[in-house]
C-alpha atoms as a PDB file:
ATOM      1  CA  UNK A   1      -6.133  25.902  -7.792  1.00  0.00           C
ATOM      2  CA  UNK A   2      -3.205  25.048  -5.526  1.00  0.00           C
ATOM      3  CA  UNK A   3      -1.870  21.677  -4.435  1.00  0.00           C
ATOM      4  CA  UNK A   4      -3.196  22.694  -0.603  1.00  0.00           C
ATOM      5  CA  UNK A   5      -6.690  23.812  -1.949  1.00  0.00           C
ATOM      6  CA  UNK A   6      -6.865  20.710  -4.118  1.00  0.00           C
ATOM      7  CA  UNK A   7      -6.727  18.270  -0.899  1.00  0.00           C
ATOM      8  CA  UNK A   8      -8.737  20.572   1.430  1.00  0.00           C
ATOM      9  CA  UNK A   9     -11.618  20.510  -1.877  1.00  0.00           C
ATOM     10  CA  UNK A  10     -11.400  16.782  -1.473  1.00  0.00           C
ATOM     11  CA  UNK A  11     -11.162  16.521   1.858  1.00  0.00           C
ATOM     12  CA  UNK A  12     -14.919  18.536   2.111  1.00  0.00           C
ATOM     13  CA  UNK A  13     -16.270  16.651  -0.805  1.00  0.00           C
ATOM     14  CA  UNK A  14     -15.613  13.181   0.919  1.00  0.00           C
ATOM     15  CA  UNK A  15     -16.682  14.236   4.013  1.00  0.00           C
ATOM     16  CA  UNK A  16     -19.437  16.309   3.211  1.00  0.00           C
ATOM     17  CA  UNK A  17     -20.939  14.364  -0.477  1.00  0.00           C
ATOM     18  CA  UNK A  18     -18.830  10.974  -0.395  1.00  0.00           C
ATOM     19  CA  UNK A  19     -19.382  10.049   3.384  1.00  0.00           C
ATOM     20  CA  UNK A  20     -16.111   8.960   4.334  1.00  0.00           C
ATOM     21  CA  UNK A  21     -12.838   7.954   3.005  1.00  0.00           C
ATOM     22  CA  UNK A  22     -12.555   4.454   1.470  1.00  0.00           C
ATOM     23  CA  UNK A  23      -9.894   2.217   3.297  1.00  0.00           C
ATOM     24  CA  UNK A  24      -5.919   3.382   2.312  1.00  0.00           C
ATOM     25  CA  UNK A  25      -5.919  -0.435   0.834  1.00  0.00           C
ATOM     26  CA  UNK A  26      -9.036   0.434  -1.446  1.00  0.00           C
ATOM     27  CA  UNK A  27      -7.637   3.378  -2.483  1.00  0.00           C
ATOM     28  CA  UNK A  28      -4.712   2.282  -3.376  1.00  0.00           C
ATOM     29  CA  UNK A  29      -6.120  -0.473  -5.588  1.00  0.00           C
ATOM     30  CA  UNK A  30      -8.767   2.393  -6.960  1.00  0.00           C
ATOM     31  CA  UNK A  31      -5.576   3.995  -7.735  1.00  0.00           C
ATOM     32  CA  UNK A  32      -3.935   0.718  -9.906  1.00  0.00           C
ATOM     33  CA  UNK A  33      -7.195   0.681 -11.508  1.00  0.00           C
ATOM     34  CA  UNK A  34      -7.361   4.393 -12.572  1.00  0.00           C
ATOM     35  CA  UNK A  35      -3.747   4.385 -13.483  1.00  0.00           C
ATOM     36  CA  UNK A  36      -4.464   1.572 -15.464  1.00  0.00           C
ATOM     37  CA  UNK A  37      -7.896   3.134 -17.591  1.00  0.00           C
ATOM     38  CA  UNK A  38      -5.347   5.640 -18.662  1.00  0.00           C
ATOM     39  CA  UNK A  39      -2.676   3.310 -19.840  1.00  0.00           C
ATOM     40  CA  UNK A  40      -5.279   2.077 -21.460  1.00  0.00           C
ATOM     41  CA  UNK A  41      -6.063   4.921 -23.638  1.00  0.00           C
ATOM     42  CA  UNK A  42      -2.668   6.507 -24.287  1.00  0.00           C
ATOM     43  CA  UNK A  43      -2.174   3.048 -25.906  1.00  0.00           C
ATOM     44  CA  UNK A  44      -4.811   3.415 -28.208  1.00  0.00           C
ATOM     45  CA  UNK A  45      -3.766   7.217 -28.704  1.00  0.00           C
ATOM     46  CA  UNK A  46       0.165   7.157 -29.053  1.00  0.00           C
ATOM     47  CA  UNK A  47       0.384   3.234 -29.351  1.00  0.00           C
ATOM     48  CA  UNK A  48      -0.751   0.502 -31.916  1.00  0.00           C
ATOM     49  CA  UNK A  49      -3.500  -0.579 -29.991  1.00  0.00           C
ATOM     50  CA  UNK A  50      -6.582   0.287 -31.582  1.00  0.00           C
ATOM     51  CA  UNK A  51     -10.263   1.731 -30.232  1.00  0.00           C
ATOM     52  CA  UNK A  52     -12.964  -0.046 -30.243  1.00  0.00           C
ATOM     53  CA  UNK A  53     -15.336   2.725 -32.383  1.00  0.00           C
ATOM     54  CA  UNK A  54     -12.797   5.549 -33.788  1.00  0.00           C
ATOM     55  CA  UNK A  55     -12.552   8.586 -31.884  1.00  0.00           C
ATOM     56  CA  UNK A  56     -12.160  12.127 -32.743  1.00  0.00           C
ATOM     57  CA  UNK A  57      -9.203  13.631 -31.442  1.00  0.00           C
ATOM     58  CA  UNK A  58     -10.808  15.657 -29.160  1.00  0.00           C
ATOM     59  CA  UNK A  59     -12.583  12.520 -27.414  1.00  0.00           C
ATOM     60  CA  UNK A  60      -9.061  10.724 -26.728  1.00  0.00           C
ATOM     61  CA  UNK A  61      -7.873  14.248 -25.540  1.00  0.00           C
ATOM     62  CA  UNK A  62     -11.303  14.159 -23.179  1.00  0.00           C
ATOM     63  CA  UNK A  63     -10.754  10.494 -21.873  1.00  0.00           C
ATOM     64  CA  UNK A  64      -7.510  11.316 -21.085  1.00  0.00           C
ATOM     65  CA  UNK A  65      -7.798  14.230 -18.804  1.00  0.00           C
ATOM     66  CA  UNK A  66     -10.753  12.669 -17.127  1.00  0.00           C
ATOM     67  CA  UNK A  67      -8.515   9.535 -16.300  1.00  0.00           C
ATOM     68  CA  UNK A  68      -5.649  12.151 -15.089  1.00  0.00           C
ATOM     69  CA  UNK A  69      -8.131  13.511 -12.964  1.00  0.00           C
ATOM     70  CA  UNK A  70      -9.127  10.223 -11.546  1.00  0.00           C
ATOM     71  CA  UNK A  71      -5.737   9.586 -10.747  1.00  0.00           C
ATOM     72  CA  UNK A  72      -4.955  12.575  -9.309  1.00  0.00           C
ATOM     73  CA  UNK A  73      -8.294  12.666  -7.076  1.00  0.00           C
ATOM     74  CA  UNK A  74      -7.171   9.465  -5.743  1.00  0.00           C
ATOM     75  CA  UNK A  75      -3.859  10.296  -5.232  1.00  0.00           C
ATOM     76  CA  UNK A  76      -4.875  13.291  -3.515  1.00  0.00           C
ATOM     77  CA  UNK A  77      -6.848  11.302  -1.074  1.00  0.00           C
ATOM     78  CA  UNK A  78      -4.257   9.349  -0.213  1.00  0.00           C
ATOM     79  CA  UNK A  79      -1.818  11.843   0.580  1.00  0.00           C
ATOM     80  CA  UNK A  80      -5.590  13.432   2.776  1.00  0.00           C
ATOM     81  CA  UNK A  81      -5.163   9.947   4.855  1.00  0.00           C
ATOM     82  CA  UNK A  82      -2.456   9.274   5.168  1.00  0.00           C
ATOM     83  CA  UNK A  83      -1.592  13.056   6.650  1.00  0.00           C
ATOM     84  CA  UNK A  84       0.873  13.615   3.585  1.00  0.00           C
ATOM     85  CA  UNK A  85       1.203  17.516   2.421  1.00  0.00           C
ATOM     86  CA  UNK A  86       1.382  17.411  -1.280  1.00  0.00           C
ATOM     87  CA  UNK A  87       2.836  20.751  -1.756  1.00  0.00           C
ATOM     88  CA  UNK A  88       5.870  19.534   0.476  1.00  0.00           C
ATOM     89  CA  UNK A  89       6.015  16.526  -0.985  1.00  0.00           C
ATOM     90  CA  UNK A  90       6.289  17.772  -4.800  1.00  0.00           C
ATOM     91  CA  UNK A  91       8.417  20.330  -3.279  1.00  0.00           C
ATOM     92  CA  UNK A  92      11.559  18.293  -2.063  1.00  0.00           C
ATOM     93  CA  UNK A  93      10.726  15.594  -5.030  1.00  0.00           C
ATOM     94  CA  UNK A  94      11.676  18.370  -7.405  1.00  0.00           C
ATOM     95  CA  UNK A  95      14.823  18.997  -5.000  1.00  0.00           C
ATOM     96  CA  UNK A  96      15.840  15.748  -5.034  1.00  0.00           C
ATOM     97  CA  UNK A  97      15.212  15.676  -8.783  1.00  0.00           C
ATOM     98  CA  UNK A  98      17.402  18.576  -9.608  1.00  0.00           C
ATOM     99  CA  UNK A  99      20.207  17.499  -7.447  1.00  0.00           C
ATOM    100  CA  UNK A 100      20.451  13.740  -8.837  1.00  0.00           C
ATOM    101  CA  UNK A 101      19.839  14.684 -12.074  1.00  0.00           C
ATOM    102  CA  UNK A 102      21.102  18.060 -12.923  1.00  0.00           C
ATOM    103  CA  UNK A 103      23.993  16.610 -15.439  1.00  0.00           C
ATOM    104  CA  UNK A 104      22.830  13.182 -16.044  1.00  0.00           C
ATOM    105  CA  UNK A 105      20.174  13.859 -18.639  1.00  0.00           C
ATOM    106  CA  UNK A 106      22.538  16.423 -20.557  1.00  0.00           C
ATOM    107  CA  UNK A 107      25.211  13.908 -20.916  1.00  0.00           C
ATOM    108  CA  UNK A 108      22.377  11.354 -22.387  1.00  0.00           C
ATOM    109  CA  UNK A 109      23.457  10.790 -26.075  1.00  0.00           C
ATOM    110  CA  UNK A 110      19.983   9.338 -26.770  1.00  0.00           C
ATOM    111  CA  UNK A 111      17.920  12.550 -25.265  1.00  0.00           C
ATOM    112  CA  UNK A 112      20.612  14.933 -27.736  1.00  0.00           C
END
């Protein structure tokens, strides 16, 4: 699936199963609160935080994609309201990405 077919596939579902877009202002809470479910378990899988029952690792694996894909879902309809093409967006991010930081990571003695 492609960034453009990923917000048209959201775009249908909220419109056609979910109703309507929540508010920008909800979303972008919904967003803080997804972001932070998944801080929650990569703390409990890579940190010293521990889980409440133990967990396979498979499950953590599981929880953790499902709280990617709640982040990017929401993300996604943000950038559907607020008329912002992903694709393009990603696109000169990477751009700007490679031009600021084309050297600076290489000459990092604590990434060598």
């Amino acid at each position: 699936m492609t960034i453009k077919q990923l917000q048209s596939q959201v775009d249908h579902w909220i419109k056609t199963i979910g109703v309507r877009y929540f508010s920008e202002l909800t979303n972008i809470t919904i967003l803080t609160e997804e972001v932070g479910e998944l801080a929650s378990i990569m703390s409990r899988a890579y940190g010293e935080q521990s889980w409440k029952e133990p967990m396979t690792i498979e499950e953590e694996k599981e929880k953790m994609a499902d709280e990617m894909a709640d982040v990017l879902w929401v993300l996604t309809c943000l950038a559907n309201q607020t008329g912002v093409d992903l694709t393009q967006a990603l696109q000169k991010n990477i751009e700007k990405k490679t031009n600021r930081d084309k050297d600076r990571h290489r000459e990092n003695t604590k990434l060598l």
